[in-house]
C-alpha atoms as a PDB file:
ATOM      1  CA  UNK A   1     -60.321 105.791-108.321  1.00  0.00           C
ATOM      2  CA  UNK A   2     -61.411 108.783-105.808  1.00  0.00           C
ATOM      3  CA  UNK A   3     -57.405 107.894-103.864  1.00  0.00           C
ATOM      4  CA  UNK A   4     -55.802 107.791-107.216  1.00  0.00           C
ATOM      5  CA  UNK A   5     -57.138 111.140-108.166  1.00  0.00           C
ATOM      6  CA  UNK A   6     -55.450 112.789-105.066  1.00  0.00           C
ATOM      7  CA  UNK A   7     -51.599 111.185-105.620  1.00  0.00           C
ATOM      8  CA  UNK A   8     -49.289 113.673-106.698  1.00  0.00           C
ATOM      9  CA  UNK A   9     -49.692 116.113-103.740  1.00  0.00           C
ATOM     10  CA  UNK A  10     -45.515 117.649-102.955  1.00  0.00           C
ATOM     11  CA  UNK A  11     -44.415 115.427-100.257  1.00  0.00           C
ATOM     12  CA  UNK A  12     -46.997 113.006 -99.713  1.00  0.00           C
ATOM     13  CA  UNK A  13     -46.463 109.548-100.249  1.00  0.00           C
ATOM     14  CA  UNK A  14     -49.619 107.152-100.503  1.00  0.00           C
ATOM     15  CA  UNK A  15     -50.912 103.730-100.741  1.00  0.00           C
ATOM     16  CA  UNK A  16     -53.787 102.184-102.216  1.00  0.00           C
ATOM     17  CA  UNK A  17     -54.909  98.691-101.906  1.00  0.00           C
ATOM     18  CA  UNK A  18     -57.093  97.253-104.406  1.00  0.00           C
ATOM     19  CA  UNK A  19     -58.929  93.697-103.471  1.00  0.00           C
ATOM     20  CA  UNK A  20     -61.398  91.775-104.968  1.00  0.00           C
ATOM     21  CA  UNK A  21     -62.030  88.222-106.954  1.00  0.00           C
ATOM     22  CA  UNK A  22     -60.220  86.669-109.357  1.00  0.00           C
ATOM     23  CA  UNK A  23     -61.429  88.260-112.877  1.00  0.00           C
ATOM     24  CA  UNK A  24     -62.976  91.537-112.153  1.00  0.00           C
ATOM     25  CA  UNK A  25     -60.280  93.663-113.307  1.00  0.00           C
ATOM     26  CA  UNK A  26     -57.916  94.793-110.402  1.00  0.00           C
ATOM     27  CA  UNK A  27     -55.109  94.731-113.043  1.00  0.00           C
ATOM     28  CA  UNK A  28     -56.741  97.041-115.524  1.00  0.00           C
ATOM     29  CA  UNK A  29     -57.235  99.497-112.996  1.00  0.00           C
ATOM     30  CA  UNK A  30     -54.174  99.187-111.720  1.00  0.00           C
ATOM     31  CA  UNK A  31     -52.535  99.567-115.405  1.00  0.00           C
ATOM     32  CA  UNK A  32     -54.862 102.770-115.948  1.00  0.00           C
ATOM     33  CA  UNK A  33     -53.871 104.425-113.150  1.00  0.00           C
ATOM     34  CA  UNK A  34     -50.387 103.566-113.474  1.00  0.00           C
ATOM     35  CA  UNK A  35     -50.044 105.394-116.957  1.00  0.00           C
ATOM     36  CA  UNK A  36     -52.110 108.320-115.855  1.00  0.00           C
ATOM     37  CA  UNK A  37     -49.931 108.708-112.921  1.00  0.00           C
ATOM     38  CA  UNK A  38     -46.665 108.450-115.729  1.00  0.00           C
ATOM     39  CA  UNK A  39     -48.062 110.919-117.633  1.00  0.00           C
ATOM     40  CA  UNK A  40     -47.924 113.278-114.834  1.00  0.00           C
ATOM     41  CA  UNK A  41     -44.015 112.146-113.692  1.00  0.00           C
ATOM     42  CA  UNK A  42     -45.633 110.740-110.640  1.00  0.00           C
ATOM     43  CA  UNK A  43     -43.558 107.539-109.360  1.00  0.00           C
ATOM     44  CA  UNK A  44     -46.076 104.423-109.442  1.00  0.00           C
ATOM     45  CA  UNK A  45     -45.060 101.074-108.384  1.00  0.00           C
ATOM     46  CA  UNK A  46     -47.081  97.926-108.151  1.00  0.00           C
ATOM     47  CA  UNK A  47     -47.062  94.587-106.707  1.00  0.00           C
ATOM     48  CA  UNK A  48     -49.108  91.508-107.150  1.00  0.00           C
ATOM     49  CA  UNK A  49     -49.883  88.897-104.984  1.00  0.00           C
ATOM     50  CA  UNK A  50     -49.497  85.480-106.681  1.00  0.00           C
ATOM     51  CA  UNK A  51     -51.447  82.674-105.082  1.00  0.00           C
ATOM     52  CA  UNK A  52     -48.191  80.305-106.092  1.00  0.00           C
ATOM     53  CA  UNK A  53     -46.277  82.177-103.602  1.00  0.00           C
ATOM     54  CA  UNK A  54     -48.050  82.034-100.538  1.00  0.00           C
ATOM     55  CA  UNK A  55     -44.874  80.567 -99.064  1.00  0.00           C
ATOM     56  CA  UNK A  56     -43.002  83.606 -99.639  1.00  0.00           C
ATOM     57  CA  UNK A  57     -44.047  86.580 -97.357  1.00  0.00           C
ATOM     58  CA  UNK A  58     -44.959  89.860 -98.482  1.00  0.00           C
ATOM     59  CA  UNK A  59     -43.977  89.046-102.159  1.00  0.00           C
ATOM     60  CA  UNK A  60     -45.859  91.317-103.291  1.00  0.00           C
ATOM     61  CA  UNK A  61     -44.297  93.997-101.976  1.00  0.00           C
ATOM     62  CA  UNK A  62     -41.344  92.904-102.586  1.00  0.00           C
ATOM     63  CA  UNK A  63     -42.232  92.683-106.564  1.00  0.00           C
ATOM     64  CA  UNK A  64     -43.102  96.047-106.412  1.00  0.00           C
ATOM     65  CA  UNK A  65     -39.830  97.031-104.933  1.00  0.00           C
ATOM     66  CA  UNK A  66     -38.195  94.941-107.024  1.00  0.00           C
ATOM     67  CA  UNK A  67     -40.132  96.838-110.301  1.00  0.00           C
ATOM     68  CA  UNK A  68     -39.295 100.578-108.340  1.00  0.00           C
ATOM     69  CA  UNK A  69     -35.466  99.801-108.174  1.00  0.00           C
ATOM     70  CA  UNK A  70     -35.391  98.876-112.127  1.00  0.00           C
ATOM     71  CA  UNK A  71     -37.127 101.945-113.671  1.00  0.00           C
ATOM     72  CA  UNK A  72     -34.668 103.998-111.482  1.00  0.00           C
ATOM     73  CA  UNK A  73     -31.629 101.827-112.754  1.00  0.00           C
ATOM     74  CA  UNK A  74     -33.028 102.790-115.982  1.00  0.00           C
ATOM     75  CA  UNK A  75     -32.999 106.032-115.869  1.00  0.00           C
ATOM     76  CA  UNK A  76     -29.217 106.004-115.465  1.00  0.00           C
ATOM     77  CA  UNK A  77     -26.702 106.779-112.517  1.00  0.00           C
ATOM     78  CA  UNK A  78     -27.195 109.903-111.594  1.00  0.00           C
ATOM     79  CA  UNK A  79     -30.600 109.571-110.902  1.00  0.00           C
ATOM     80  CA  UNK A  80     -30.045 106.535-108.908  1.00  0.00           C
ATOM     81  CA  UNK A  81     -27.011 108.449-106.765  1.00  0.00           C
ATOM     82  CA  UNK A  82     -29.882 111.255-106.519  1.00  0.00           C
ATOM     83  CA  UNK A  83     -32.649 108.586-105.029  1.00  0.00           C
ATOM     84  CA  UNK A  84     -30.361 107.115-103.321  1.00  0.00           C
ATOM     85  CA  UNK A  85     -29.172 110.121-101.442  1.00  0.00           C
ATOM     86  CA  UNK A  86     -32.775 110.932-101.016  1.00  0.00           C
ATOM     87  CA  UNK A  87     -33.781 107.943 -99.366  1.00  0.00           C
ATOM     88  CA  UNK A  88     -30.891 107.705 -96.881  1.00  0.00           C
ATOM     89  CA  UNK A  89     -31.488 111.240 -95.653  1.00  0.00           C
ATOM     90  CA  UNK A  90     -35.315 110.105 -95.046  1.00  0.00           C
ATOM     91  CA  UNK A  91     -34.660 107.445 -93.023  1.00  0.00           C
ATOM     92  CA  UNK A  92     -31.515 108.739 -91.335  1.00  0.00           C
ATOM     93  CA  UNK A  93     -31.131 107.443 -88.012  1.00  0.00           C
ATOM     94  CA  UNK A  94     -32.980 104.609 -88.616  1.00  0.00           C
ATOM     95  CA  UNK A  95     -30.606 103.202 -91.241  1.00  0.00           C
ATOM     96  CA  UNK A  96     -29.776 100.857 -88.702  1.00  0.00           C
ATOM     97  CA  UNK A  97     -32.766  99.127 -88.767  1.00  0.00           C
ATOM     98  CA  UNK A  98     -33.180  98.308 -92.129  1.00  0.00           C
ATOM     99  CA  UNK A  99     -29.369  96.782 -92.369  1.00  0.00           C
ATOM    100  CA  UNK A 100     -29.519  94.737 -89.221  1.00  0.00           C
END
């Protein structure tokens, strides 16, 4: 919880990972932190690994990719021309890269 409380910083992008066994409550941390973090218009996304796809690599990941791009689809087309925009002048010259 001590990461979570320092997200939100101008700029800064950050990753937690949480680990543990099956039944302690990863998820309900990860669900309380995810609405605090709404609450302050701070971009959360989160993936879960799924011991039926071990076959498929970094799924989880790519679930929480996959749950980013739909709450920015959702908030209609000009914010998704805005993001999009945004991410393309991050990675720049390196756009290469990802489409290769």
């Amino acid at each position: 919880m001590d990461a979570c409380s320092r997200i939100g910083a101008p700029g800064e992008a950050k990753m937690v990972l949480i680990s543990g066994y099956s039944g302690v409550g990863k998820s309900s941390i990860v669900e309380h932190v995810k609405r605090k973090l709404n609450e302050r218009k701070i971009h959360f996304i989160s993936g879960k690994f799924d011991q039926l796809q071990q076959a498929t690599p970094l799924s989880a990941i790519d679930a929480a990719f996959n749950e980013y791009t739909n709450s920015v689809i959702q908030q209609g087309p000009q914010t998704t021309l805005e993001i999009q925009h945004a991410i393309i002048d991050i990675i720049d010259s390196d756009i290469g890269v990802l489409t290769e």
